[in-house]
C-alpha atoms as a PDB file:
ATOM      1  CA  UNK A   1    -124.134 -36.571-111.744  1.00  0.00           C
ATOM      2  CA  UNK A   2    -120.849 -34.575-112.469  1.00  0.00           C
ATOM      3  CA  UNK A   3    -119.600 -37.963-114.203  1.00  0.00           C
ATOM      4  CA  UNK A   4    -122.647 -38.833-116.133  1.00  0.00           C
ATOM      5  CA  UNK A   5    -122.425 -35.166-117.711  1.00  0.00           C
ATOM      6  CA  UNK A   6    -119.200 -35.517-118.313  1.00  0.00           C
ATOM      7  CA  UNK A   7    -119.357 -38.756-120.511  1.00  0.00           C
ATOM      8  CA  UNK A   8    -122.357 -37.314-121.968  1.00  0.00           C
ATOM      9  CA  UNK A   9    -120.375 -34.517-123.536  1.00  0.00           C
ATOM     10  CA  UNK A  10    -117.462 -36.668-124.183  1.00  0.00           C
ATOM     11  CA  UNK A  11    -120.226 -38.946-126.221  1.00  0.00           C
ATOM     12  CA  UNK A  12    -121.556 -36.075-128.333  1.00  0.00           C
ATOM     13  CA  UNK A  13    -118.211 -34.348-128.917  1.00  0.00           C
ATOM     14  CA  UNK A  14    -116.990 -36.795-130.308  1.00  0.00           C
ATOM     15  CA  UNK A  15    -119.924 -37.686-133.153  1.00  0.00           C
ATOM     16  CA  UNK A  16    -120.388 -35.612-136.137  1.00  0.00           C
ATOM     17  CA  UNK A  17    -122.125 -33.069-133.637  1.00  0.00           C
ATOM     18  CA  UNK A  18    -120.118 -30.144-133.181  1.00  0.00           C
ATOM     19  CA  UNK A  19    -119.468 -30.106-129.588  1.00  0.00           C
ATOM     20  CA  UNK A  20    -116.461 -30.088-127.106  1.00  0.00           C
ATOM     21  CA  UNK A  21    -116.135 -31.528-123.897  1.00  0.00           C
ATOM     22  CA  UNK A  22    -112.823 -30.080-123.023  1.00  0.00           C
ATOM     23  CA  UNK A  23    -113.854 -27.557-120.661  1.00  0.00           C
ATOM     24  CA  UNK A  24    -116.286 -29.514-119.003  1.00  0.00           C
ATOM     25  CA  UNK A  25    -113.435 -31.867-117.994  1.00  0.00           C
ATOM     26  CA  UNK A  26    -110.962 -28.692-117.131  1.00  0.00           C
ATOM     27  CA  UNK A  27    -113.840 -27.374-114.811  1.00  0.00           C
ATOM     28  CA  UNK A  28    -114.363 -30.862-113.734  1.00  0.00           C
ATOM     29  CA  UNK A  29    -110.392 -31.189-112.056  1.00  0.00           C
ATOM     30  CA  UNK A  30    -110.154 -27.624-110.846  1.00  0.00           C
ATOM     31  CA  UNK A  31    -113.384 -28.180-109.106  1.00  0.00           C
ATOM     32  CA  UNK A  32    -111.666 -31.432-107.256  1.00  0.00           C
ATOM     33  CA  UNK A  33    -113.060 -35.004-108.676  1.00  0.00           C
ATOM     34  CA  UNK A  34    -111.552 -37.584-108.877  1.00  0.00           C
ATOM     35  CA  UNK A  35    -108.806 -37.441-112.139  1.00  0.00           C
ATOM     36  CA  UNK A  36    -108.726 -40.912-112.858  1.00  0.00           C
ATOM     37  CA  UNK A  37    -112.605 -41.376-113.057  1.00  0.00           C
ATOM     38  CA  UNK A  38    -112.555 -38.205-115.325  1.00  0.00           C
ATOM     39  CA  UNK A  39    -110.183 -39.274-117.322  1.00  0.00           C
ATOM     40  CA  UNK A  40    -111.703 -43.081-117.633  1.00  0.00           C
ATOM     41  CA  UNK A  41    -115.123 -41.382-118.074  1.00  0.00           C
ATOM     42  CA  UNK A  42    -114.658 -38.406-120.941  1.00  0.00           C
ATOM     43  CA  UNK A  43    -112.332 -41.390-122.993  1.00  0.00           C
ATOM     44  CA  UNK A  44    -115.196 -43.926-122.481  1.00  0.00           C
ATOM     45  CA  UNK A  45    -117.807 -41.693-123.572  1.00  0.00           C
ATOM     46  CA  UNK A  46    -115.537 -40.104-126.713  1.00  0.00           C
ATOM     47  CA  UNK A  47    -114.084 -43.179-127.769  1.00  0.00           C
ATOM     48  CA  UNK A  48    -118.142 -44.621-127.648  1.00  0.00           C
ATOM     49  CA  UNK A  49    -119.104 -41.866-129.625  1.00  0.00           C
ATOM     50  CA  UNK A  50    -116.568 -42.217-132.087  1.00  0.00           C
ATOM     51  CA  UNK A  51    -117.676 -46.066-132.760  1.00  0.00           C
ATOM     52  CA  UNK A  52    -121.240 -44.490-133.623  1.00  0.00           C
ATOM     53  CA  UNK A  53    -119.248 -42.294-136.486  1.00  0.00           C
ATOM     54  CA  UNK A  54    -117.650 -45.711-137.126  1.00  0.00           C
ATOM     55  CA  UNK A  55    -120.995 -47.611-137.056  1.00  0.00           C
ATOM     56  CA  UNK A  56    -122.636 -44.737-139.479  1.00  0.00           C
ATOM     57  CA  UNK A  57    -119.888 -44.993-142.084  1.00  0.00           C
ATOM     58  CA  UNK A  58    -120.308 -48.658-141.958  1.00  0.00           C
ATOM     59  CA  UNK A  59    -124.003 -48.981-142.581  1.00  0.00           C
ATOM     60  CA  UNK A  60    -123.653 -45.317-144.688  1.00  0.00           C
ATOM     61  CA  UNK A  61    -121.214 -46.664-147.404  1.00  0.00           C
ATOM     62  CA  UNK A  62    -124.093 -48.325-149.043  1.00  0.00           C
ATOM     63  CA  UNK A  63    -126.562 -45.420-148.948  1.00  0.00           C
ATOM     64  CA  UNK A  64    -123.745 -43.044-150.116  1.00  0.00           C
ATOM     65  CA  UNK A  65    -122.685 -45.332-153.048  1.00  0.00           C
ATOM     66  CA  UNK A  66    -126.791 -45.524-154.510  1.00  0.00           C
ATOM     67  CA  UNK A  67    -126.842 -42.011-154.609  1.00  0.00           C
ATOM     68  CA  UNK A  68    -123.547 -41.748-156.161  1.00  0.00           C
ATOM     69  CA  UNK A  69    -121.880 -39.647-153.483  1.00  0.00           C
ATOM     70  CA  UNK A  70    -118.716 -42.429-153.751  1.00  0.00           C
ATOM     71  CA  UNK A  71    -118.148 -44.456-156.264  1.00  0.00           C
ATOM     72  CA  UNK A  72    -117.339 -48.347-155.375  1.00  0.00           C
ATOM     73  CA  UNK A  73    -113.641 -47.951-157.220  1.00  0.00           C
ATOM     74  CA  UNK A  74    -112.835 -44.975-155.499  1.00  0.00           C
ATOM     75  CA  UNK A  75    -114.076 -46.650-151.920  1.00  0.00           C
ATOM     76  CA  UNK A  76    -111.712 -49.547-153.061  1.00  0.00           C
ATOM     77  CA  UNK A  77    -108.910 -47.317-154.077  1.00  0.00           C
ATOM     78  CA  UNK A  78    -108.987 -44.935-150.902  1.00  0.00           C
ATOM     79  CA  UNK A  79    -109.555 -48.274-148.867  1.00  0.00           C
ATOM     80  CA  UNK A  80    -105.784 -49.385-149.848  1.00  0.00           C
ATOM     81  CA  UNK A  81    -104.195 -46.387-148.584  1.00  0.00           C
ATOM     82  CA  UNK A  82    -106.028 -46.517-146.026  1.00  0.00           C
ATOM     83  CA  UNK A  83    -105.686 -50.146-144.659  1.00  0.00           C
ATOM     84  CA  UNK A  84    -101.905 -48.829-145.150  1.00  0.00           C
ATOM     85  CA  UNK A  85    -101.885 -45.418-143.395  1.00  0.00           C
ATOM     86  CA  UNK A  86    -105.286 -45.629-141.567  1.00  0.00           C
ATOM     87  CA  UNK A  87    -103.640 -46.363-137.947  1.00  0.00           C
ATOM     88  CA  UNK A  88    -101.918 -43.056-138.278  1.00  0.00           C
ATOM     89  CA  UNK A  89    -105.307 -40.864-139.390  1.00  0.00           C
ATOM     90  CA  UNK A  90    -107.077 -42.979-136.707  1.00  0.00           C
ATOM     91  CA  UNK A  91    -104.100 -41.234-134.078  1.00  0.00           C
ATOM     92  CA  UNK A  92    -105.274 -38.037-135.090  1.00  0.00           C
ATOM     93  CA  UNK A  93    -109.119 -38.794-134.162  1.00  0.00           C
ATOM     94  CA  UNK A  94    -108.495 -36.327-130.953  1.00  0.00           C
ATOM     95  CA  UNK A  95    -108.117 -32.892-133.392  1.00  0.00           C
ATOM     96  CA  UNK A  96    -110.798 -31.001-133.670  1.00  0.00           C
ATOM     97  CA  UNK A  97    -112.974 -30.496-136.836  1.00  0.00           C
ATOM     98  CA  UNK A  98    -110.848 -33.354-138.752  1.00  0.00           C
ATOM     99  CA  UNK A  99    -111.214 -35.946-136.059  1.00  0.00           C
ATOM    100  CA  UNK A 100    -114.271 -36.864-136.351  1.00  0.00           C
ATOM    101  CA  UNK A 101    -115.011 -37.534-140.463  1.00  0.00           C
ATOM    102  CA  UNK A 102    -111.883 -39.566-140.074  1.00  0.00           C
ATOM    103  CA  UNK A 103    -113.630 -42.083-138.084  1.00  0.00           C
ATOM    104  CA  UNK A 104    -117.002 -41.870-140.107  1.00  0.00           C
ATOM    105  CA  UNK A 105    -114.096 -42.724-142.990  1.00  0.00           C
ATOM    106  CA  UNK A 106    -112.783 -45.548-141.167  1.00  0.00           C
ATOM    107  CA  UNK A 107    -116.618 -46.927-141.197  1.00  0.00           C
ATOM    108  CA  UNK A 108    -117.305 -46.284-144.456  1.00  0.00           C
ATOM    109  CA  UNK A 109    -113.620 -48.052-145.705  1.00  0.00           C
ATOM    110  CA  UNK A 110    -114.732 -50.983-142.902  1.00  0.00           C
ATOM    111  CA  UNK A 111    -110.995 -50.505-141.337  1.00  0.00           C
ATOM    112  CA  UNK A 112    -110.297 -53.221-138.818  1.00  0.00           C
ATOM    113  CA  UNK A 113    -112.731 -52.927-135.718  1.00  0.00           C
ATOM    114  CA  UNK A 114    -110.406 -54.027-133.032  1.00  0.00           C
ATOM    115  CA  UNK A 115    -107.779 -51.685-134.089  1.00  0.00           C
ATOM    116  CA  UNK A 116    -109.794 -49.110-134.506  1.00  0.00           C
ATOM    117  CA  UNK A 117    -110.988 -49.398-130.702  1.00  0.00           C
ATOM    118  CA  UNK A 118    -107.946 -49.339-129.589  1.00  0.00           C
ATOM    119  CA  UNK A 119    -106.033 -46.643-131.725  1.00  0.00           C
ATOM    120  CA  UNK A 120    -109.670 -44.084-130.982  1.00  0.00           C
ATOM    121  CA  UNK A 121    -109.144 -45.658-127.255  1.00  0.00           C
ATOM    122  CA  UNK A 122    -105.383 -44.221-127.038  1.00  0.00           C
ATOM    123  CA  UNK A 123    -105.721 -40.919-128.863  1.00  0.00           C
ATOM    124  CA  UNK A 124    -109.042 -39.970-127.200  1.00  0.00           C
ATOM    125  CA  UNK A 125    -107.536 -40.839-123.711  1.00  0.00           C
ATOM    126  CA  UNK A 126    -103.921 -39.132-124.898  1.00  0.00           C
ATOM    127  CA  UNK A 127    -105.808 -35.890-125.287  1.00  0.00           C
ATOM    128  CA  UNK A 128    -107.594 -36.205-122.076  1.00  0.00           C
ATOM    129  CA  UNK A 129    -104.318 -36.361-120.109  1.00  0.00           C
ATOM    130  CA  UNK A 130    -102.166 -34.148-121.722  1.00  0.00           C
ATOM    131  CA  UNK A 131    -105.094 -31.333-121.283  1.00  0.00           C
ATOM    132  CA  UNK A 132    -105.376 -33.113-117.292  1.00  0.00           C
ATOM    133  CA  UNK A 133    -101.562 -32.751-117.062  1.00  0.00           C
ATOM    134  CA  UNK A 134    -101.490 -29.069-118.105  1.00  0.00           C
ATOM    135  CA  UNK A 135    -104.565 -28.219-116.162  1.00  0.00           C
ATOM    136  CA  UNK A 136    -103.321 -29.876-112.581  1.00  0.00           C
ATOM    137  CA  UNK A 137     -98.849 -28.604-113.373  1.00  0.00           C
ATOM    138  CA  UNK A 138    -100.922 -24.807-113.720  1.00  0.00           C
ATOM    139  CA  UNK A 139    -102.451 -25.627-110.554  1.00  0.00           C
END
């Protein structure tokens, strides 16, 4: 059950839902589970629930562009830089507040899927064991 809660608040921390599943997992390796599991587990569920920001930018873009929140040009414009510097933003998917309307963005600009897994994948997972390492060296 202590796993299944875990990637549950992994999942909504990491949508547009202001949440944080840090302290679950910090409770979760003082109290003695297993680290790899946790670790596998909060990524899994926070790099899941950062392809649902991705999926709702995606399918958004054309809901936000009828009601003339973005413009098409500007979309097309910001998608250039981004397609340049994207992999970078996508890095910084982990931070708090900013994190997660850069991978609603990343939707919405249709960045590349694959690399998008896999740069949320490392960052999310990055987090989780630099916050795993300083909880367990404290220890």
């Amino acid at each position: 059950m202590t796993y299944l809660i875990l990637f549950i608040s992994a999942f909504v921390s990491a949508t547009l839902i202001p949440f944080g599943s840090e302290a679950l997992l910090v409770f979760d390796i003082n109290e003695g589970y297993n680290l790899a599991l946790l670790l596998f587990v909060a990524t899994l569920g926070n790099s899941l629930g950062s392809l649902v920001n991705y999926y709702i930018g995606l399918k958004g873009e054309e809901f936000l562009v009828r009601k003339n929140y973005l413009k098409e040009e500007r979309i097309l414009k910001t998608k250039t830089y981004f397609d340049k510097y994207g992999a970078f933003c996508i890095l910084l998917s982990w931070v708090p507040i900013i994190g997660d309307p850069i991978t609603f963005i990343a939707g919405v600009l249709k960045y590349n899927l694959k690399l998008f897994i896999l740069l949320v994948v490392i960052a999310k997972f990055s987090r989780y064991a630099f916050l795993a390492f300083v909880v367990t060296s404290m220890s």
